[in-house]
C-alpha atoms as a PDB file:
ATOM      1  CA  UNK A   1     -36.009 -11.760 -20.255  1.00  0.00           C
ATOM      2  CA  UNK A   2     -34.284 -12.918 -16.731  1.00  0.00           C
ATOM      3  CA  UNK A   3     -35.006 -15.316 -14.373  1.00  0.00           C
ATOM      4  CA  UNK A   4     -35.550 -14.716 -10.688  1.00  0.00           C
ATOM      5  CA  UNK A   5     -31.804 -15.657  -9.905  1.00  0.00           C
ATOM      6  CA  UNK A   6     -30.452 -13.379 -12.706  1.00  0.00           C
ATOM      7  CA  UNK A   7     -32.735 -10.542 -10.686  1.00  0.00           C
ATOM      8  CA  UNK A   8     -31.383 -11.353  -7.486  1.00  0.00           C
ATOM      9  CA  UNK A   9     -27.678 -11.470  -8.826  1.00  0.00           C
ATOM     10  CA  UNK A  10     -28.334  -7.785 -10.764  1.00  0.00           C
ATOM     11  CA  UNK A  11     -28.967  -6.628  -6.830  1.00  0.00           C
ATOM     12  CA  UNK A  12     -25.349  -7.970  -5.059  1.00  0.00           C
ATOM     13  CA  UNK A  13     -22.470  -6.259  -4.446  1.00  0.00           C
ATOM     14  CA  UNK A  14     -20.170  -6.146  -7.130  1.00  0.00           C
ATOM     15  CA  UNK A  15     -16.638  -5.784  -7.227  1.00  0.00           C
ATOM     16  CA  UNK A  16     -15.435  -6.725 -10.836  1.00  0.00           C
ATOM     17  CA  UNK A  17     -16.058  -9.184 -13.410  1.00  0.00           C
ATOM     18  CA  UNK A  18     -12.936 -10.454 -15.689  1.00  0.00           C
ATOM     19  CA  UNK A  19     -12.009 -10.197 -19.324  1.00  0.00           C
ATOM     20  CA  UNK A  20      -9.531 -10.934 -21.877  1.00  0.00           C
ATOM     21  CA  UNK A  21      -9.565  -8.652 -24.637  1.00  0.00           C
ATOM     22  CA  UNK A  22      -5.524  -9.573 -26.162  1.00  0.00           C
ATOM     23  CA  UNK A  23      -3.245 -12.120 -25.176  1.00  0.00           C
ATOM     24  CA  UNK A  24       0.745 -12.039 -25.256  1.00  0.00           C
ATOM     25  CA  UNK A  25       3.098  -8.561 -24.590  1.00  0.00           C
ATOM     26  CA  UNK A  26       6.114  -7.811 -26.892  1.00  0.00           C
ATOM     27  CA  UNK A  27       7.616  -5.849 -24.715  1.00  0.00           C
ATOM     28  CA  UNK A  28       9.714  -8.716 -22.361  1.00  0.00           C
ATOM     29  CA  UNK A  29      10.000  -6.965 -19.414  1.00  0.00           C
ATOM     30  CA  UNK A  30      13.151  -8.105 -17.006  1.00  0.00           C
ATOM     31  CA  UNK A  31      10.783  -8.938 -14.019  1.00  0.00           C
ATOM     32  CA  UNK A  32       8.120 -10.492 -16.109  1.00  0.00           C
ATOM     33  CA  UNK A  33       7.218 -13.936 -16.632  1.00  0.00           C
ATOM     34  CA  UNK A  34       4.221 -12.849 -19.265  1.00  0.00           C
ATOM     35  CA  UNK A  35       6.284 -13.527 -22.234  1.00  0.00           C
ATOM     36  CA  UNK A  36       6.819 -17.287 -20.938  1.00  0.00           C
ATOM     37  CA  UNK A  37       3.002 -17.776 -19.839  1.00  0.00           C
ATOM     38  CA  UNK A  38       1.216 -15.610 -22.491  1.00  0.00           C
ATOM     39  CA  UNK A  39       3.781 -15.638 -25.112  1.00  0.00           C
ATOM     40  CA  UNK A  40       5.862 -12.685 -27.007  1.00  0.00           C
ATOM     41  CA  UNK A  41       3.577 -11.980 -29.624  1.00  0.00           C
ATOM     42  CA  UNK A  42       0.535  -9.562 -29.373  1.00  0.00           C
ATOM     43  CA  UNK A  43      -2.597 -11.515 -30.098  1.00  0.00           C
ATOM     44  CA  UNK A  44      -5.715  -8.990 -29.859  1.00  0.00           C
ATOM     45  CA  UNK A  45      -9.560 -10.707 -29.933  1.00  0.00           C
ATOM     46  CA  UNK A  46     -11.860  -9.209 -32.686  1.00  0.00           C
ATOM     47  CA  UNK A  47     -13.257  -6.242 -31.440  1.00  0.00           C
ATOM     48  CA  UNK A  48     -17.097  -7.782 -32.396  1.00  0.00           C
ATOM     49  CA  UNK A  49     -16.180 -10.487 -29.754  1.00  0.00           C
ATOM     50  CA  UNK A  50     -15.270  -8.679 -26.728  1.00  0.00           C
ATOM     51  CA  UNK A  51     -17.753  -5.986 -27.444  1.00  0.00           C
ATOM     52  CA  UNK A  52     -20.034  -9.290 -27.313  1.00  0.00           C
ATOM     53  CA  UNK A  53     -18.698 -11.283 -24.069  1.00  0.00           C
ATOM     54  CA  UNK A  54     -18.728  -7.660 -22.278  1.00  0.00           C
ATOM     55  CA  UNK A  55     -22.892  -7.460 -23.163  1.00  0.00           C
ATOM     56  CA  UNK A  56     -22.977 -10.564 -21.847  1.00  0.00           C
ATOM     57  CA  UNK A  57     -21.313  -9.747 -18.353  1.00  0.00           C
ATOM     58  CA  UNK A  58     -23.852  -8.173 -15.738  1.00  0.00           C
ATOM     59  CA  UNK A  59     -20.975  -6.505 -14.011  1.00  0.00           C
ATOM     60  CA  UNK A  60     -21.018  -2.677 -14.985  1.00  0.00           C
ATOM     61  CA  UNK A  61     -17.257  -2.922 -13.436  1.00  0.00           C
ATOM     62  CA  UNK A  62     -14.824  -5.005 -15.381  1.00  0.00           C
ATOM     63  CA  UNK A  63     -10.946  -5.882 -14.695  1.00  0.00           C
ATOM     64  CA  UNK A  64      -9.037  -6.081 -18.460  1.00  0.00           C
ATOM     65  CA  UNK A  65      -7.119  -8.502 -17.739  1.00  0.00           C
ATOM     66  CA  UNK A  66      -4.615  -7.891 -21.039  1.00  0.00           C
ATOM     67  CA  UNK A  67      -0.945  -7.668 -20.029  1.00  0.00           C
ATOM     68  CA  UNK A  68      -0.755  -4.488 -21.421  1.00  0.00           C
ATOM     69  CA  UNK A  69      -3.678  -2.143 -23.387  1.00  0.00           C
ATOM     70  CA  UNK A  70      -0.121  -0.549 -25.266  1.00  0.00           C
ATOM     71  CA  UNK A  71       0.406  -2.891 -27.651  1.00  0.00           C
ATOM     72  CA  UNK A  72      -1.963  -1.453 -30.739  1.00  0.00           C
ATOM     73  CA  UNK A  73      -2.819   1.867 -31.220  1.00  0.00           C
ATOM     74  CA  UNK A  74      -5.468   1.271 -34.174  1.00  0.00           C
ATOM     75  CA  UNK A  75      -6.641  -1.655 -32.543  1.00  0.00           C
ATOM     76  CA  UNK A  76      -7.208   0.070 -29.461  1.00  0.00           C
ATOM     77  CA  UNK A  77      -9.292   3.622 -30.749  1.00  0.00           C
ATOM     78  CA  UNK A  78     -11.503   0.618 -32.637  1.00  0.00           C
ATOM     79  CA  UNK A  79     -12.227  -1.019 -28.906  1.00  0.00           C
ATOM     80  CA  UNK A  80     -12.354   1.494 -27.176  1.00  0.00           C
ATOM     81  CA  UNK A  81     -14.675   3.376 -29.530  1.00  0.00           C
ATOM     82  CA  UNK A  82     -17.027   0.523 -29.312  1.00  0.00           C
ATOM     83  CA  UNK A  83     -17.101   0.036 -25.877  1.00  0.00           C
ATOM     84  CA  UNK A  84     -18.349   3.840 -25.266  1.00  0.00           C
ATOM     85  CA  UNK A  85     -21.976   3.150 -25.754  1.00  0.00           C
ATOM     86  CA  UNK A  86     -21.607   0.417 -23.089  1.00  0.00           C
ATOM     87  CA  UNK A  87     -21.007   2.868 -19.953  1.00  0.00           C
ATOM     88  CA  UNK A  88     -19.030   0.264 -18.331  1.00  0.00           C
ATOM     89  CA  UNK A  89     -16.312   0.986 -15.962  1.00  0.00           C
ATOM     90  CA  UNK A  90     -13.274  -1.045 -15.924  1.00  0.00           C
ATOM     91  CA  UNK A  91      -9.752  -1.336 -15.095  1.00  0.00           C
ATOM     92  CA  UNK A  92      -6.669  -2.461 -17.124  1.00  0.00           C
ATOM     93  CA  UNK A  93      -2.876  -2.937 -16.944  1.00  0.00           C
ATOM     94  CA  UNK A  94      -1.243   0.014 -18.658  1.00  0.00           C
ATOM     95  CA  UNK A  95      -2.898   1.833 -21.770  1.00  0.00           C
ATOM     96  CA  UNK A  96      -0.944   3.684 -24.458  1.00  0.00           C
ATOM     97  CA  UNK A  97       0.284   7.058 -23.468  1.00  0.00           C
ATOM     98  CA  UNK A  98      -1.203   8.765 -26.299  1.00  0.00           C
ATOM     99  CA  UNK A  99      -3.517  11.861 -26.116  1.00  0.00           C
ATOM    100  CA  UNK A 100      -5.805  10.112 -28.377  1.00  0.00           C
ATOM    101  CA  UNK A 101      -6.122   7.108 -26.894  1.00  0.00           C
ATOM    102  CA  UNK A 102      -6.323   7.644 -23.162  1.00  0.00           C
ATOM    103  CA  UNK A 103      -8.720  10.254 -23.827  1.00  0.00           C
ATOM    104  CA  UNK A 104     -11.070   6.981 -25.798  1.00  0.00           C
ATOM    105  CA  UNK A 105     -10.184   5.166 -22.763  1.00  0.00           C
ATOM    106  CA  UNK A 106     -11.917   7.737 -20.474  1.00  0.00           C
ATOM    107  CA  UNK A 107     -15.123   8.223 -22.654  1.00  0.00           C
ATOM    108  CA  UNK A 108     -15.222   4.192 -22.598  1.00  0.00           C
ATOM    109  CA  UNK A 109     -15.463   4.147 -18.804  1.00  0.00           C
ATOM    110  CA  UNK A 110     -11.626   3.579 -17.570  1.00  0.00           C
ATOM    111  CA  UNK A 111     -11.426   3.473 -14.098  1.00  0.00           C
ATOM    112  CA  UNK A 112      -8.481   3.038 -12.950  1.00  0.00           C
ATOM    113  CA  UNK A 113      -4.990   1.561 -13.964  1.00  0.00           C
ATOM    114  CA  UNK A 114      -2.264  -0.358 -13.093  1.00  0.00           C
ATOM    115  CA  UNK A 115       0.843   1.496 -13.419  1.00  0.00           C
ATOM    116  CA  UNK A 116       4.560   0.487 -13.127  1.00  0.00           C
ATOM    117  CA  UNK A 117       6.469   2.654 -11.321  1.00  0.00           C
ATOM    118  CA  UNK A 118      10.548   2.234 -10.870  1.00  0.00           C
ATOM    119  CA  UNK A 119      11.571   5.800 -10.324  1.00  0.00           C
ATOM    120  CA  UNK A 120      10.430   9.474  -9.852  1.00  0.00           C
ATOM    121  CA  UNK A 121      12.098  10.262 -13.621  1.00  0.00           C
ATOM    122  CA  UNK A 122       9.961  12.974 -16.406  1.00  0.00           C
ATOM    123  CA  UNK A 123       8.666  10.077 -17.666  1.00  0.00           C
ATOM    124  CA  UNK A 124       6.843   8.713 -14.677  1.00  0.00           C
ATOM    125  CA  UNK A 125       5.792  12.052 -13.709  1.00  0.00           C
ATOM    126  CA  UNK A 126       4.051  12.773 -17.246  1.00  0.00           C
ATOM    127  CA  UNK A 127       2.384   9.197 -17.397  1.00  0.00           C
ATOM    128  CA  UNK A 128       0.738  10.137 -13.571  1.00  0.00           C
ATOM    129  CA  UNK A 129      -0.149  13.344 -15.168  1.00  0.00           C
ATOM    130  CA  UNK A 130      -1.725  12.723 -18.192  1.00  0.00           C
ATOM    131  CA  UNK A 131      -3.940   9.829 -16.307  1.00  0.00           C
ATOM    132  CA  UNK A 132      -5.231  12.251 -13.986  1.00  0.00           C
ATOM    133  CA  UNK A 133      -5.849  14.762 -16.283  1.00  0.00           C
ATOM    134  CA  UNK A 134      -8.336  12.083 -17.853  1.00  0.00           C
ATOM    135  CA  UNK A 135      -9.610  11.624 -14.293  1.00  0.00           C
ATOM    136  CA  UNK A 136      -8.284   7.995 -14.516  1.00  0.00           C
ATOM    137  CA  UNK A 137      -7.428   6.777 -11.234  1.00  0.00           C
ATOM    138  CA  UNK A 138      -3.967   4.843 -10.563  1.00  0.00           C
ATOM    139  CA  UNK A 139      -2.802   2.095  -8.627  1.00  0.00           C
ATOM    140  CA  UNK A 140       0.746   2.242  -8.534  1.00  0.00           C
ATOM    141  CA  UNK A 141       3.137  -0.820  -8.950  1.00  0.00           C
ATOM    142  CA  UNK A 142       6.200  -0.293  -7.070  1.00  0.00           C
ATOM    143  CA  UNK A 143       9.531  -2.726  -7.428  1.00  0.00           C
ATOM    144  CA  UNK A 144      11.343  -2.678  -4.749  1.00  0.00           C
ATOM    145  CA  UNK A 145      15.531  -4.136  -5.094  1.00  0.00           C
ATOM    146  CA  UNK A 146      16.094  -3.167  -8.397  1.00  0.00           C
ATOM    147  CA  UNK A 147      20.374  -3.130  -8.890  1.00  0.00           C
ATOM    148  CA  UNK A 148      20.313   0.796  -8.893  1.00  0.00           C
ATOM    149  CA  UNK A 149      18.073   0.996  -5.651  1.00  0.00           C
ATOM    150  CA  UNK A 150      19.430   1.718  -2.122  1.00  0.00           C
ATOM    151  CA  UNK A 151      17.977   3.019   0.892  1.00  0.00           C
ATOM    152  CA  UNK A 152      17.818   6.463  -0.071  1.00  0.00           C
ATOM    153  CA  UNK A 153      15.862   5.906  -3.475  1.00  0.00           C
ATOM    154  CA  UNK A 154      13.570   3.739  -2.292  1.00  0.00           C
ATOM    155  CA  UNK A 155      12.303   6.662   0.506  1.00  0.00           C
ATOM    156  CA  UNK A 156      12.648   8.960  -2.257  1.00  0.00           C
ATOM    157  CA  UNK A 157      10.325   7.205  -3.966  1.00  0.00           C
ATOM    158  CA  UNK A 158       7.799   6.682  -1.466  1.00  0.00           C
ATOM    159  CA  UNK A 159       8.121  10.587  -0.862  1.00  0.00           C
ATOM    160  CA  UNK A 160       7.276  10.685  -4.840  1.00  0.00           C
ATOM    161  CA  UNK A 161       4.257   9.046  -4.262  1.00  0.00           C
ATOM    162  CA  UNK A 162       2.669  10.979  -2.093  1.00  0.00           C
ATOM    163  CA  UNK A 163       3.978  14.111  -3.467  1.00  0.00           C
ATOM    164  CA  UNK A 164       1.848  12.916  -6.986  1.00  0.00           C
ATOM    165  CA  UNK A 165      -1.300  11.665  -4.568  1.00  0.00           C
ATOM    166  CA  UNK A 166      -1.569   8.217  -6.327  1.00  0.00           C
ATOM    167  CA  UNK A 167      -4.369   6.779  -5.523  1.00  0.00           C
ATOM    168  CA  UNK A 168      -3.469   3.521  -4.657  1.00  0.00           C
ATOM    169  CA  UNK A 169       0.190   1.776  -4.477  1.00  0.00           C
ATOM    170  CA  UNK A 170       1.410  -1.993  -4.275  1.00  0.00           C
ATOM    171  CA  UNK A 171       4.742  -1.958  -3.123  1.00  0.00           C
ATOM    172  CA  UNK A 172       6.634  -5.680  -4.548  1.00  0.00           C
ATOM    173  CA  UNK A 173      10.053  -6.935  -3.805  1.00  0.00           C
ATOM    174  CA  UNK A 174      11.612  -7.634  -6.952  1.00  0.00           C
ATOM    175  CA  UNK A 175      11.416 -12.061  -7.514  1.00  0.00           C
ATOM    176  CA  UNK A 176      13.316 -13.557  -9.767  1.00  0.00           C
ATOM    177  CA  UNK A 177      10.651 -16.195 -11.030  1.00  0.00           C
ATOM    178  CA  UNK A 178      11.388 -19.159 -13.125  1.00  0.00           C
ATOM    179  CA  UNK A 179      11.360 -18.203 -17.026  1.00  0.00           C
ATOM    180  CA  UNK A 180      12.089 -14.197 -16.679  1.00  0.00           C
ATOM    181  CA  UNK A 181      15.251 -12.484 -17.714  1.00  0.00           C
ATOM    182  CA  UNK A 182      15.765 -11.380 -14.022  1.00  0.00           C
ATOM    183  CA  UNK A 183      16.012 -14.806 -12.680  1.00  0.00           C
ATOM    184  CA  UNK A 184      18.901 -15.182 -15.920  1.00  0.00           C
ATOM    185  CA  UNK A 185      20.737 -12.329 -14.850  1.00  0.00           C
ATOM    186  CA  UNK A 186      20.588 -13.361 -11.388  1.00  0.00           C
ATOM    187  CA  UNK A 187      21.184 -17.161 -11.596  1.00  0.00           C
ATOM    188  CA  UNK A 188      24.303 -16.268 -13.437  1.00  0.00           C
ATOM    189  CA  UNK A 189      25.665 -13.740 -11.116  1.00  0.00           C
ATOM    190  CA  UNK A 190      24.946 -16.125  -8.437  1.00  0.00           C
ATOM    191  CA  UNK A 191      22.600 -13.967  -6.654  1.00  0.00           C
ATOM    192  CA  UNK A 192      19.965 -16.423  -5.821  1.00  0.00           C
ATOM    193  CA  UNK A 193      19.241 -16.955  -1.909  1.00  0.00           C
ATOM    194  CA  UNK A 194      16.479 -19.431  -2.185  1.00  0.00           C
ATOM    195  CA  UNK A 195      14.762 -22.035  -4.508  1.00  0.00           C
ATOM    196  CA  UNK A 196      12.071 -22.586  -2.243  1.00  0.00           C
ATOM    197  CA  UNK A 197       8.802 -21.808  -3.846  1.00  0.00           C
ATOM    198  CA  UNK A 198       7.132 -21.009  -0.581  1.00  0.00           C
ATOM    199  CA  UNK A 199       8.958 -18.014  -0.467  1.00  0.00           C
ATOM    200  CA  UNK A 200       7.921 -16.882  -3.933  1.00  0.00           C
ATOM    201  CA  UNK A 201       5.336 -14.804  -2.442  1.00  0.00           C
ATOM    202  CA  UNK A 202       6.792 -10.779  -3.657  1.00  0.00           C
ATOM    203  CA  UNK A 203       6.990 -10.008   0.213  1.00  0.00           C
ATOM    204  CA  UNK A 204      10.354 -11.873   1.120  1.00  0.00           C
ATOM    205  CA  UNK A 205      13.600 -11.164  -0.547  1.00  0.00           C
ATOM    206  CA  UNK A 206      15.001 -14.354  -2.174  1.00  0.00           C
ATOM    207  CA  UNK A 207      18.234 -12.745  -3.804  1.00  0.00           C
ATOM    208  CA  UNK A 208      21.013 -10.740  -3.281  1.00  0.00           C
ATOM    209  CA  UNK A 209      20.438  -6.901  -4.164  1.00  0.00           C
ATOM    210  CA  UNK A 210      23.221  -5.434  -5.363  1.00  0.00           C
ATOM    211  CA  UNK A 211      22.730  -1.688  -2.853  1.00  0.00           C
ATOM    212  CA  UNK A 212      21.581  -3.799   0.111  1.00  0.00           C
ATOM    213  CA  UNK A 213      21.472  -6.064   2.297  1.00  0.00           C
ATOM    214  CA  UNK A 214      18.345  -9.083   2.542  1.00  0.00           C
ATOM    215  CA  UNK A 215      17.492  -7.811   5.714  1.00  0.00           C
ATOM    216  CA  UNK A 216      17.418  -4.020   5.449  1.00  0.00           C
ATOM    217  CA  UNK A 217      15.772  -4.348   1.983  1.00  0.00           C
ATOM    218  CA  UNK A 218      13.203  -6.476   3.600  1.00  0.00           C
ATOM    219  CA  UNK A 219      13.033  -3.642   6.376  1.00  0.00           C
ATOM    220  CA  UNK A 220      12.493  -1.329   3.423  1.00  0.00           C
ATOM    221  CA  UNK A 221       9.321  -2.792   1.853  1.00  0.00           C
ATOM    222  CA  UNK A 222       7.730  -2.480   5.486  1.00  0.00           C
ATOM    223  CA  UNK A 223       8.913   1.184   5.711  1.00  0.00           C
ATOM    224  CA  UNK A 224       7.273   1.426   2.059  1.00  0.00           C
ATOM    225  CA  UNK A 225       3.666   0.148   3.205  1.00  0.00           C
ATOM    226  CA  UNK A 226       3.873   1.639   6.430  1.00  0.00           C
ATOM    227  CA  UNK A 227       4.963   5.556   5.197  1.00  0.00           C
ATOM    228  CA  UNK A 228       2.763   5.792   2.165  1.00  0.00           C
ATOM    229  CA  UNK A 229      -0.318   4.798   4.156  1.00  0.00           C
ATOM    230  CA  UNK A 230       0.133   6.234   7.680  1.00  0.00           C
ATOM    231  CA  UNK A 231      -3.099   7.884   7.301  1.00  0.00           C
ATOM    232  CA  UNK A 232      -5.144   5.140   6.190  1.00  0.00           C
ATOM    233  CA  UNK A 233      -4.613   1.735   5.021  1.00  0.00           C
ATOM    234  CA  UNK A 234      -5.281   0.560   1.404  1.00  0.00           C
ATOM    235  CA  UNK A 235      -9.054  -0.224   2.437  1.00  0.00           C
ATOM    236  CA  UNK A 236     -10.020   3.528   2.436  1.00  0.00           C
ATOM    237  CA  UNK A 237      -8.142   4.301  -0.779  1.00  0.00           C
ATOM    238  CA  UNK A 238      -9.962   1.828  -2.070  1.00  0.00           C
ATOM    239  CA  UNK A 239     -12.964   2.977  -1.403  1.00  0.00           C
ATOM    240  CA  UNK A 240     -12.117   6.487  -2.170  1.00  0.00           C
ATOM    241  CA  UNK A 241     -11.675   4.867  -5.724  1.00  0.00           C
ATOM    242  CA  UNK A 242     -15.073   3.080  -5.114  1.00  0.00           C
ATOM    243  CA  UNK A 243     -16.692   6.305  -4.511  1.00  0.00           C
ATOM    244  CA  UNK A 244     -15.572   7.654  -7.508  1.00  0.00           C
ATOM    245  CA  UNK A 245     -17.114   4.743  -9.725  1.00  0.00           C
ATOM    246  CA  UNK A 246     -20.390   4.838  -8.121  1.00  0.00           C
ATOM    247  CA  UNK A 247     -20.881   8.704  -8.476  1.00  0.00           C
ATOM    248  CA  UNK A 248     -20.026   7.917 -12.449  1.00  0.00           C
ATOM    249  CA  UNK A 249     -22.422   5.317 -12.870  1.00  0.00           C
ATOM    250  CA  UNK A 250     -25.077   7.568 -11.324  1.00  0.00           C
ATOM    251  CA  UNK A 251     -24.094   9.780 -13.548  1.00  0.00           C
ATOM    252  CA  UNK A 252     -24.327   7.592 -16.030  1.00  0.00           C
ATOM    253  CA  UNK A 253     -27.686   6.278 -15.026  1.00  0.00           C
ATOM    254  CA  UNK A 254     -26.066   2.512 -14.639  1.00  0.00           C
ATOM    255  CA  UNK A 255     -25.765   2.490 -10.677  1.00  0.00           C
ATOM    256  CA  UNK A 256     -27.178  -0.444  -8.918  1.00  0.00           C
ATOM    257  CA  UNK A 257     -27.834   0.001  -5.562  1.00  0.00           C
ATOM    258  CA  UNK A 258     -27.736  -3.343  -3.386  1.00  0.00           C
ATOM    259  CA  UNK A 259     -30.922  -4.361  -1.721  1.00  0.00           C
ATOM    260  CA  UNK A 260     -30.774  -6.401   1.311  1.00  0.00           C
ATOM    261  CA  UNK A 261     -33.663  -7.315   1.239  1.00  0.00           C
ATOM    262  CA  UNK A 262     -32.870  -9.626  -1.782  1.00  0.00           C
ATOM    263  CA  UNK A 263     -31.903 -13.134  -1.379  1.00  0.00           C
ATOM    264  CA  UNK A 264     -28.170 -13.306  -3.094  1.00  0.00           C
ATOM    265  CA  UNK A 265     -28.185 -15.780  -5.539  1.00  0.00           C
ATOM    266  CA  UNK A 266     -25.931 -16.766  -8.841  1.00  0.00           C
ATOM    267  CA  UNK A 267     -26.546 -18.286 -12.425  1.00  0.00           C
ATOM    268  CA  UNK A 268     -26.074 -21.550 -12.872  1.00  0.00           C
ATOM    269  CA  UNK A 269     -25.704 -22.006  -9.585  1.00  0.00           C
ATOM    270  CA  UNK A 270     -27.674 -24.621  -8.365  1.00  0.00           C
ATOM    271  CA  UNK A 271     -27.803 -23.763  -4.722  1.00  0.00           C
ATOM    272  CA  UNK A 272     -30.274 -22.446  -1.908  1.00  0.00           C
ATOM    273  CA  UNK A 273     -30.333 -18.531  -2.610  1.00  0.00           C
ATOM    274  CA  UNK A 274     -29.624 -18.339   1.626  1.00  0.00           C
ATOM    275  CA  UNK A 275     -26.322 -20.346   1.672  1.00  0.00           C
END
């Protein structure tokens, strides 16, 4: 049974709802600062217990916020599995590049995911591929800077990405934050520009790139943004992506449509409905 604000809140937009299935990543990546925050060691959540918080969540659309759904194949088929009968549709960091798996992933409602990308190698190419084969949608993660990067791989690249059609992409100039092996390397080649925090924002270059200049790869991340969408800015890929979700939860029979005729309000909230 639900009480009128629990009605009203099942009628509001939704965007997505968070979750924590694992905590930790082995894998230490040079940019990352996961290993310092989350630790180096992969700690996955019984499956009974997400399986349990996700009932408990509203939301049809989830974000897994995991640092990476690679970490445990067995693991993984067992969540996955049980979240089919849910229908919900959600979005993760990457997932295992395994036949098996991303096809689970699909039947349990993935959405979209995040996905690296540092080059246009095979390996790139068959991750993209294999995602859209399971008509999972992908935001791509692009690092800008990295020591083998100059002008002419970085428009590659953004050529790359619109050759594949990803659906999304975040282009990032590589930041050597505190804690990460990048801001090691960097530190002792001398490399760092700045120390102010302020500028600590993935949109400012606060290091010396090894191809480039500051400036031109600061002109670079622009060109980046600007080339990949010249025919529309992120907001209509985003709701392409939308689209998509909403025609599978029709589908699905789980599609709430918003009624404005509703008063918003939230649990627990105790607040006018109208504010």
């Amino acid at each position: 049974m639900t009480d009128g604000n629990e009605k009203n809140h099942a009628h509001a937009p939704e965007m997505v709802d968070l979750l924590h299935a694992s905590r930790g990543c082995k894998f230490n990546c040079m940019p990352c600062y996961v290993a310092y925050l989350g630790g180096k060691s992969f700690r996955p959540r019984p499956i009974h217990k997400v399986i349990a918080e996700m009932e408990s969540i509203a939301n049809n659309r989830l974000f897994f916020v995991d640092n990476s759904l690679a970490q445990d194949r067995e693991w993984l088929k067992e969540l996955f599995t049980a979240m089919i009968p849910l229908k919900r549709k959600w979005i993760s960091h990457p997932i295992m590049y395994d036949p098996e798996i991303l096809d689970l992933a699909a039947q349990a409602g993935c959405w979209y995911v995040y996905q690296a990308v540092i080059d246009d190698s095979k390996t790139i190419r068959e991750r993209i591929r294999m995602l859209k084969d399971h008509d999972i949608g992908i935001e791509g993660t692009i690092l800008l800077g990295l020591d083998d990067h100059d002008e002419s791989t970085i428009k590659r690249m953004v050529d790359f990405l619109l050759e594949v059609e990803l659906d999304m992409a975040e282009f990032t100039i590589l930041t050597p934050f505190p804690h990460t092996p990048i801001r090691e390397m960097l530190e002792r080649e001398s490399r760092i520009l700045s120390n102010n925090w302020l500028d600590y924002t993935c949109d400012k270059v606060v290091y010396q790139p090894r191809n480039l200049s500051p400036g031109k790869l600061q002109e670079l991340f622009h060109y980046a943004w600007d080339t990949f969408y010249a025919e529309g800015g992120p907001q209509l890929r985003m709701g392409n992506l939308f689209r998509k979700v909403i025609s599978r939860e029709m589908d699905d029979g789980i599609y709430r449509r918003y009624d404005p005729k509703r008063k918003r309000a939230f649990p627990g909230k105790n607040v006018p409905a109208n504010t």
